[in-house]
Protein backbone atom coordinates (compact mmCIF):
# COMPACT_ATOMS: atom_id res chain seq x y z
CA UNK A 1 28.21 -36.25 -15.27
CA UNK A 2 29.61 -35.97 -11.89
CA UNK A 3 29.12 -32.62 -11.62
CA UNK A 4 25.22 -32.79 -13.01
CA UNK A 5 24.37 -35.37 -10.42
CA UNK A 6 26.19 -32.67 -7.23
CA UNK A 7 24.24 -29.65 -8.58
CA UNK A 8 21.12 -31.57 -9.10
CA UNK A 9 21.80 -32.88 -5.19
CA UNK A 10 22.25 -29.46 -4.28
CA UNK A 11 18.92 -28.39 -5.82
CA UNK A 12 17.16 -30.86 -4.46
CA UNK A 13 18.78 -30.30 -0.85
CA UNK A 14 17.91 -26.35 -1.58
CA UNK A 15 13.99 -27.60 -1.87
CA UNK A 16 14.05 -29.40 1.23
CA UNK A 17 15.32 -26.29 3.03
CA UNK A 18 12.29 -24.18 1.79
CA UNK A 19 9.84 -27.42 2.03
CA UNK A 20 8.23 -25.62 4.87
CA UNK A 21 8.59 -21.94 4.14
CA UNK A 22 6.05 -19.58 5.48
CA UNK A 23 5.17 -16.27 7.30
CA UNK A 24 4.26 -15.44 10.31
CA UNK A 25 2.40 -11.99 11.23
CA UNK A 26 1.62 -10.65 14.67
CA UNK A 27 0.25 -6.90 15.01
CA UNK A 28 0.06 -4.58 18.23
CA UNK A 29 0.10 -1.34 19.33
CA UNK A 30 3.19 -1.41 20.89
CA UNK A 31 6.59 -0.20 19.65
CA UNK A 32 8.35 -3.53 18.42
CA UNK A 33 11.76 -4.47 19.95
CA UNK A 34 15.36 -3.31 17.87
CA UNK A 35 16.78 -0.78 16.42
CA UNK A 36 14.95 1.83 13.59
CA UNK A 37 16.59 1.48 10.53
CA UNK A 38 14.54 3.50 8.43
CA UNK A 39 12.20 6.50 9.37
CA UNK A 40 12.15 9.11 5.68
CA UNK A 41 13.43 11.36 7.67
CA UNK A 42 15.93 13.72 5.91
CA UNK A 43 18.83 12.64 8.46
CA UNK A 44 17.90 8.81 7.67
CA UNK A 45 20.35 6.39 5.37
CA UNK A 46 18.47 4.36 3.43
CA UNK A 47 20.75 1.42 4.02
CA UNK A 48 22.17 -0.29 0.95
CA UNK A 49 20.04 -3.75 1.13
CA UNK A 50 16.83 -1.81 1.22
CA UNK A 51 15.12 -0.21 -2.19
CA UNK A 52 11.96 1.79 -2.35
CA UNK A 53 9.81 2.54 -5.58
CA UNK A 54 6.54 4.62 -6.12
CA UNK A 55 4.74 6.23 -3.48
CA UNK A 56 5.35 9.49 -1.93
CA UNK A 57 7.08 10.67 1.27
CA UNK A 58 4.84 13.33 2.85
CA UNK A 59 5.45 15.76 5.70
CA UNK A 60 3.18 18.29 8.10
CA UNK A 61 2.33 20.72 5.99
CA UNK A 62 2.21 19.54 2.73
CA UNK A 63 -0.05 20.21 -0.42
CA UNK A 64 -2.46 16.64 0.26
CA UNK A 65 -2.16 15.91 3.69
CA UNK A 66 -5.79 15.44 5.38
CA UNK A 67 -7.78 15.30 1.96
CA UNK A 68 -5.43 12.17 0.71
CA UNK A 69 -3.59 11.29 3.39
CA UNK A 70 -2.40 11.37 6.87
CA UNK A 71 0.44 11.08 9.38
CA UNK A 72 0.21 7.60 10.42
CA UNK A 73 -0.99 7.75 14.51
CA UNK A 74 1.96 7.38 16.18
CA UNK A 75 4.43 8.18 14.08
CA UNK A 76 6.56 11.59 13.98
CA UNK A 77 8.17 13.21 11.20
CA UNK A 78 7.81 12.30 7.94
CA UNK A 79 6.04 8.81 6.71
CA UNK A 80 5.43 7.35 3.18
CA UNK A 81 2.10 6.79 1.51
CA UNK A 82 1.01 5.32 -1.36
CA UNK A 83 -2.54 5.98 -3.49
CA UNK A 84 -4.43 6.86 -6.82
CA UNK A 85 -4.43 10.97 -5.78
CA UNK A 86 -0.98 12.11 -7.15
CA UNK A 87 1.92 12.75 -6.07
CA UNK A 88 1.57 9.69 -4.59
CA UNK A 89 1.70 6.24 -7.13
CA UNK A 90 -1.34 3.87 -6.51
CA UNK A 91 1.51 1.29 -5.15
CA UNK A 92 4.90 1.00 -3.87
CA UNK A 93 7.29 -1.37 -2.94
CA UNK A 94 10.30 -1.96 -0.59
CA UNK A 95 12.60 -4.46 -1.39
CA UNK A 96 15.24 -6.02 0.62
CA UNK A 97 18.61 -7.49 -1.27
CA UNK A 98 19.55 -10.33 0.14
CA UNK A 99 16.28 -10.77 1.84
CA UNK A 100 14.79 -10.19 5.20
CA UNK A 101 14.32 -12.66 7.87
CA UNK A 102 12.13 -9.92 9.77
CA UNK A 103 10.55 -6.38 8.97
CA UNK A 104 8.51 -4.71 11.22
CA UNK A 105 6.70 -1.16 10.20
CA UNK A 106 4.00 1.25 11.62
CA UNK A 107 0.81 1.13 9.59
CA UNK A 108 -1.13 4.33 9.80
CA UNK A 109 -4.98 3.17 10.00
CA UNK A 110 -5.32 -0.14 8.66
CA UNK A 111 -8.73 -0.06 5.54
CA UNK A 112 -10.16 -2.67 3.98
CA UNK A 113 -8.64 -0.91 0.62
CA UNK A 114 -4.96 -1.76 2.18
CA UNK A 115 -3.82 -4.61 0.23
CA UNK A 116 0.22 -5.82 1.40
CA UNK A 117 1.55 -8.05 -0.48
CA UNK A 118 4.37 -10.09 1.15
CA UNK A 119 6.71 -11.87 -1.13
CA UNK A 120 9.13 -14.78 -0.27
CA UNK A 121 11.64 -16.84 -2.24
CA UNK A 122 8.64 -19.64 -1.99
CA UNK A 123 5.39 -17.67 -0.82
CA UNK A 124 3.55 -14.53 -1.94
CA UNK A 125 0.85 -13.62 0.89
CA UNK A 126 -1.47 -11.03 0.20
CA UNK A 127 -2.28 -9.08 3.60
CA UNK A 128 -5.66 -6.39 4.04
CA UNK A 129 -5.85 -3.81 6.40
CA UNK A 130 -8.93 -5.22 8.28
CA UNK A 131 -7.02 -8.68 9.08
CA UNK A 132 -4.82 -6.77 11.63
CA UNK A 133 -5.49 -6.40 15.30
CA UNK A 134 -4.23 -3.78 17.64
CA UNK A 135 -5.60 -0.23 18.55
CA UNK A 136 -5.96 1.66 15.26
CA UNK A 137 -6.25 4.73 17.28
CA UNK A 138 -2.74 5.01 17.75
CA UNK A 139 -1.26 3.11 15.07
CA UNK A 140 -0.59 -0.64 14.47
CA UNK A 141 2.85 -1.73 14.03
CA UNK A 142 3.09 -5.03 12.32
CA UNK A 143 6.08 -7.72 12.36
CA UNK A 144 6.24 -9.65 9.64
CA UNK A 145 8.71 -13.27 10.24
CA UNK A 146 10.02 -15.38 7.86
CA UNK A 147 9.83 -19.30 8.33
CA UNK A 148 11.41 -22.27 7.32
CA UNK A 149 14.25 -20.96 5.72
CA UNK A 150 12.80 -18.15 3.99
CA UNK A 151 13.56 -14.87 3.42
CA UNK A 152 10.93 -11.83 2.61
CA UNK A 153 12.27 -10.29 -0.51
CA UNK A 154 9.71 -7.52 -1.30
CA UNK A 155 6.89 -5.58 0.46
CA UNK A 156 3.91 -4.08 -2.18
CA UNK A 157 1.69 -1.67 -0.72
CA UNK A 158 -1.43 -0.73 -2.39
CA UNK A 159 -4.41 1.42 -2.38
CA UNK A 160 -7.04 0.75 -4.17
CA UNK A 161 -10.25 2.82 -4.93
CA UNK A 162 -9.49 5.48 -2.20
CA UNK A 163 -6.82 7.02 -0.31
CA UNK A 164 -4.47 5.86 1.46
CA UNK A 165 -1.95 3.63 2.89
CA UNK A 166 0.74 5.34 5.09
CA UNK A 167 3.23 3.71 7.11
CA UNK A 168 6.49 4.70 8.85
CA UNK A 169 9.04 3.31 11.03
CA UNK A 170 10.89 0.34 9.63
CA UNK A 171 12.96 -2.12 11.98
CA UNK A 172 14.52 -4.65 9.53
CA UNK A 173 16.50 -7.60 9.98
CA UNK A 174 18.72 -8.75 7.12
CA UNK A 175 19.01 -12.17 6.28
CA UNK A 176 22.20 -14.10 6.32
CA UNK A 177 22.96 -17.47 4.67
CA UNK A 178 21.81 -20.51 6.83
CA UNK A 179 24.54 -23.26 7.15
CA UNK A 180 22.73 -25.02 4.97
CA UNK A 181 23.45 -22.73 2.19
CA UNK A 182 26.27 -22.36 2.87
CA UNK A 183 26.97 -26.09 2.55
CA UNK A 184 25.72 -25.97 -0.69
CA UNK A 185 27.19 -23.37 -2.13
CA UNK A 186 31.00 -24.64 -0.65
CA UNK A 187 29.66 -28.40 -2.40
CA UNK A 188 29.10 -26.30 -5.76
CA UNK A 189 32.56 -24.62 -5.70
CA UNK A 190 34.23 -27.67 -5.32
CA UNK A 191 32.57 -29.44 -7.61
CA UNK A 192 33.72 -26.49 -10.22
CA UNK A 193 36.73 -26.90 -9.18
CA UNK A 194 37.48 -30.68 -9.53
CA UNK A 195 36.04 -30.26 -12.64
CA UNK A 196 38.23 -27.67 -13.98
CA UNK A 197 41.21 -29.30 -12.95
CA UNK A 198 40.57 -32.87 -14.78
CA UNK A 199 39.97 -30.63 -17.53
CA UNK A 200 43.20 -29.14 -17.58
CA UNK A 201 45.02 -32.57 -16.79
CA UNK A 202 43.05 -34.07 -19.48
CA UNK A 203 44.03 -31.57 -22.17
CA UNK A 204 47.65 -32.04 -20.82
């Protein structure tokens, strides 16, 4: 019983954490502050909390690029594009274990056929290329900030009824337990634990 009514507590506690979870976008034309930590360039680690599906990495010179899609102003190298012309997949996603309390990416010529899809432990925002501001000319990097306590868990990109969306450049900051969770999580483990040992002096 005891140890229903301190998980329950800790549920309820975990709720109030993410009561006021939310995003918070900002675009510009300007680099964003940090570190790259991923680029699809052939000398690039995809680090080990980030996972990408569908789409299609593309490269000057390649079979598609200019009738389906294009280098992303701004960027150099390599970029990744999604869209219904193959090779590319129609979407993609990136995902981030763990979460993300930031990502920030350059998004190659934002269309009113780029639907992002931002998804949260407690939100799912979907995001269109024409909401953005910034100088499409060159580019527009957006940030994307988690609120609240959240964490951004998963980026979809699609492109629907045309080609494409292309973006590049990812600065991403990982998310690490809040105290709060951490709280909860040393609460849980004791409460296992005090169980386990009336248990055993119980069956003694």
């Amino acid at each position: 019983m005891k140890l229903a009514k301190t998980l329950a507590l800790a549920a309820i506690t975990l709720a109030a954490v993410h009561a006021n979870a939310a995003i918070s976008t900002s675009s510009s034309s300007a680099v964003p502050a940090g570190a790259l930590t991923y680029g699809f360039e052939p000398s690039d680690v995809l680090p080990s909390f980030m996972t990408i599906t569908g789409g299609h990495v593309f490269a000057d010179g390649d079979a598609g690029v200019g009738s389906i899609t294009a280098k992303p102003p701004g960027a150099v190298g390599r970029w990744w594009s999604v869209g219904p012309s193959a090779p590319q997949t129609p979407t993609g996603t990136i995902s981030f274990a763990g979460g993300a309390t930031q990502v920030s990416f350059l998004w190659g010529s934002p269309d009113s056929y780029n639907v992002l899809e931002i998804n949260g432990t407690a939100f799912s925002n979907p995001l269109l290329g024409t909401s953005l501001t910034g100088d499409r000319s060159v580019g527009v990097y957006l940030t994307i900030t988690a609120t609240g306590g959240d964490v951004i868990n998963s980026l979809k990109f699609k492109s629907v009824k045309t080609n494409a969306f292309e973006v590049d450049n990812f600065r991403v900051t990982a998310a690490v337990p809040e105290p709060e969770t951490y709280a909860l999580m040393l609460a849980g483990l004791a409460a296992v634990g005090f169980v386990a040992r009336r248990r055993k002096a119980n069956a003694t």
